[in-house]
C-alpha atoms as a PDB file:
ATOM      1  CA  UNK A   1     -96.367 112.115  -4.671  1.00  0.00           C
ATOM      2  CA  UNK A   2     -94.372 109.773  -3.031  1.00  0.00           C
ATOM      3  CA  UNK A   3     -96.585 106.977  -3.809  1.00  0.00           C
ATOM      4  CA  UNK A   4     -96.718 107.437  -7.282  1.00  0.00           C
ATOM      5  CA  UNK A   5     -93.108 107.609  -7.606  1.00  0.00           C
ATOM      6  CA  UNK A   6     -92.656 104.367  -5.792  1.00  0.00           C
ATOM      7  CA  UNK A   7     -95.525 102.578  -8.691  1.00  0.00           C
ATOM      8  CA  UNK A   8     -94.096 104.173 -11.072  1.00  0.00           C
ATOM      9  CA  UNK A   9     -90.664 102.770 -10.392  1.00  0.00           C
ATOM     10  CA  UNK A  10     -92.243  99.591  -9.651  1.00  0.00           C
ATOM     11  CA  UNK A  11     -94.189  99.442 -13.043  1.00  0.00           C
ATOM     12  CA  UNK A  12     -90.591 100.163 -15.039  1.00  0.00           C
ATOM     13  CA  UNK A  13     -89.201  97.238 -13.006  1.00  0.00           C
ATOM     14  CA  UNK A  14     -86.856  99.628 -11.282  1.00  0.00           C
ATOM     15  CA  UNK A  15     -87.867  99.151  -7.430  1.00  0.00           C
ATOM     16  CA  UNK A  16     -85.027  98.744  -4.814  1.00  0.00           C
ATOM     17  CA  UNK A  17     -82.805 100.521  -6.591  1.00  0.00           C
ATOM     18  CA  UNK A  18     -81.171 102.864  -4.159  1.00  0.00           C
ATOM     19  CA  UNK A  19     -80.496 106.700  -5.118  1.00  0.00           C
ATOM     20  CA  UNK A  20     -83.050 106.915  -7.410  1.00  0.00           C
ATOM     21  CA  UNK A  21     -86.080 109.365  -6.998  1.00  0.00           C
ATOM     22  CA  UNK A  22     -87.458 113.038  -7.954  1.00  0.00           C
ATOM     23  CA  UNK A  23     -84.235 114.411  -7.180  1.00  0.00           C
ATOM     24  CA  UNK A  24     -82.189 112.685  -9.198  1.00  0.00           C
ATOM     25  CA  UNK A  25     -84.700 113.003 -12.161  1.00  0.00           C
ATOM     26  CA  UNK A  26     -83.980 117.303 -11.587  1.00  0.00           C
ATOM     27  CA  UNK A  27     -80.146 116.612 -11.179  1.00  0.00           C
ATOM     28  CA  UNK A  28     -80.444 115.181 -14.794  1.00  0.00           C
ATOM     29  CA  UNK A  29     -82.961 117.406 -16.164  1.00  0.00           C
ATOM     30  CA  UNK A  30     -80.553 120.441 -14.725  1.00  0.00           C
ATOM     31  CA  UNK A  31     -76.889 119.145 -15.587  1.00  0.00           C
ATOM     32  CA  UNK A  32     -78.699 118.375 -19.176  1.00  0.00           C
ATOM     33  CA  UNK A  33     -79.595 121.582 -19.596  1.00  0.00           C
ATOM     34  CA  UNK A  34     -76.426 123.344 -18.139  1.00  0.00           C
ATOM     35  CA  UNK A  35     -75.680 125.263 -21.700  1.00  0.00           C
ATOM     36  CA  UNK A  36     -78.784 126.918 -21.024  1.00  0.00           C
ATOM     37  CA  UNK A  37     -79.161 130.465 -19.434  1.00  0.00           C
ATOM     38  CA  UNK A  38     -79.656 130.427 -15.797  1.00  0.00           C
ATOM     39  CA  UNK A  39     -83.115 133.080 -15.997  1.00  0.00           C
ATOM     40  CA  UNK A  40     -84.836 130.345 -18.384  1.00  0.00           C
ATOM     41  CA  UNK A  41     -83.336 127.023 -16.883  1.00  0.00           C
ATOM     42  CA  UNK A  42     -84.861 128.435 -13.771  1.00  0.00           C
ATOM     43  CA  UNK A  43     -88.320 128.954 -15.549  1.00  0.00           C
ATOM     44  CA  UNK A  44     -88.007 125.461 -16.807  1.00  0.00           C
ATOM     45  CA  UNK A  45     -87.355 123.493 -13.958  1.00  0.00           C
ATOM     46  CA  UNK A  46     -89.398 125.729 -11.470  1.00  0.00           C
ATOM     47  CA  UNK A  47     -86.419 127.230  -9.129  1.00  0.00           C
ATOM     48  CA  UNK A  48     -86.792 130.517  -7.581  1.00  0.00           C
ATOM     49  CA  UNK A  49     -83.252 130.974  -6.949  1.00  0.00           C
ATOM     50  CA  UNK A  50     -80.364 130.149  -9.695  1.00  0.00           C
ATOM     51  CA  UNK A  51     -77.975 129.690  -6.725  1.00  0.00           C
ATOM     52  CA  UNK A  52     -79.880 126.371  -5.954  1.00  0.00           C
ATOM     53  CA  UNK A  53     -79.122 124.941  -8.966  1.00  0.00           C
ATOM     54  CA  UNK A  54     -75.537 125.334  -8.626  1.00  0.00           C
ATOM     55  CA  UNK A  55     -75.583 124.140  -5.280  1.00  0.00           C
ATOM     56  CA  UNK A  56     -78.133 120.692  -5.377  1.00  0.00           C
ATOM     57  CA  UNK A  57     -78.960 120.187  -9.277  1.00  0.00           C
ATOM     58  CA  UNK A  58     -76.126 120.294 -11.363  1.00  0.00           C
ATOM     59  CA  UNK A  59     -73.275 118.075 -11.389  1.00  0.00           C
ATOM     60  CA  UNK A  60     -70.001 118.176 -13.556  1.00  0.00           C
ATOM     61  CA  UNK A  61     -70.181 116.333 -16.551  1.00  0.00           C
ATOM     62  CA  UNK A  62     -66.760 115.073 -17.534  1.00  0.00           C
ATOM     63  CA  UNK A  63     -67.540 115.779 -21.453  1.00  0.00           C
ATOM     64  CA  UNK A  64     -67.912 119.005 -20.941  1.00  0.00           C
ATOM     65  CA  UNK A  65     -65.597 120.024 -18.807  1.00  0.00           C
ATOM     66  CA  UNK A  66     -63.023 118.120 -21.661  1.00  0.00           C
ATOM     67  CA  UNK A  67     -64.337 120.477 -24.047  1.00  0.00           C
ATOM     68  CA  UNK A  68     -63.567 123.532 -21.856  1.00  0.00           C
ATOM     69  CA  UNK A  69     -60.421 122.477 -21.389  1.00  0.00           C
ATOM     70  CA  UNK A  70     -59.396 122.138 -25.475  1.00  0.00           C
ATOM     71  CA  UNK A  71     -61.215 125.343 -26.320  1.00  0.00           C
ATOM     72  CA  UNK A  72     -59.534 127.031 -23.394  1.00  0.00           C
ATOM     73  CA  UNK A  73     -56.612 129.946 -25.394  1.00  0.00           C
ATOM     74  CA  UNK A  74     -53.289 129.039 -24.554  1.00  0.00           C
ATOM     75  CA  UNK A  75     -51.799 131.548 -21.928  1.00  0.00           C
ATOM     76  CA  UNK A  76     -49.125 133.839 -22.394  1.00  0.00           C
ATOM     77  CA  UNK A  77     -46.667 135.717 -20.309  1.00  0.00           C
ATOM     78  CA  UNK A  78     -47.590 138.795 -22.587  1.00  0.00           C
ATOM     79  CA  UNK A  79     -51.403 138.152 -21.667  1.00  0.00           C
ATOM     80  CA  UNK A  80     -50.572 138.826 -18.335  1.00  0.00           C
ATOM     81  CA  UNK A  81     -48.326 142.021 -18.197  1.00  0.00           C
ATOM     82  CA  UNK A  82     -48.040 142.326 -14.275  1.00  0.00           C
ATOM     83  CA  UNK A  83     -46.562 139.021 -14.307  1.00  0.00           C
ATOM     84  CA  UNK A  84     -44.324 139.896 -17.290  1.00  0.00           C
ATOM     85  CA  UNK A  85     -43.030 143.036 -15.757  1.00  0.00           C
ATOM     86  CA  UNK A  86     -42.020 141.121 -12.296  1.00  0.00           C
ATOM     87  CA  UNK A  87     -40.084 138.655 -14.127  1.00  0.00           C
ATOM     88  CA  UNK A  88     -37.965 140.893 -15.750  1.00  0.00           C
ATOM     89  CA  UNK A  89     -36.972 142.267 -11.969  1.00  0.00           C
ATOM     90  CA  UNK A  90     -35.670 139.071 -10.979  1.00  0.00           C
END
């Protein structure tokens, strides 16, 4: 395997480049596909475990996390009514 990696990256002109190998093609293929469900993401990229995914594969993708953030719902002492009631004590 490892030989055919290494002529392969030779053959697309991209030998010597450091940090670049079958890993880092499943990083990419996994933190491309992090919408999808866990089960079939598994299926697709041959993990046994969904845990290992979370753990080795997937990074955080800035654009993403971006769009979390402005489609989070704006909190609200009333959403929260523990933490309304104990600052009406005080």
């Amino acid at each position: 395997m490892r030989d055919s990696w290494e002529r392969a990256q030779q053959e697309a002109g991209l030998s010597g480049l450091k940090r670049l190998g079958w890993h880092s093609l499943r990083r990419k293929f996994a933190t491309g596909l992090k919408a999808a469900p866990r089960k079939d993401l598994c299926e697709l990229g041959g993990w046994k475990d969904a845990s290992t995914i979370l753990k080795c594969y997937q990074r955080p993708d800035e654009e993403a996390m971006r769009v979390a953030l402005r489609n989070r719902s704006t909190l609200r002492n009333e959403d929260f009514p523990l933490a309304k009631r104990q600052s009406n004590r005080q």
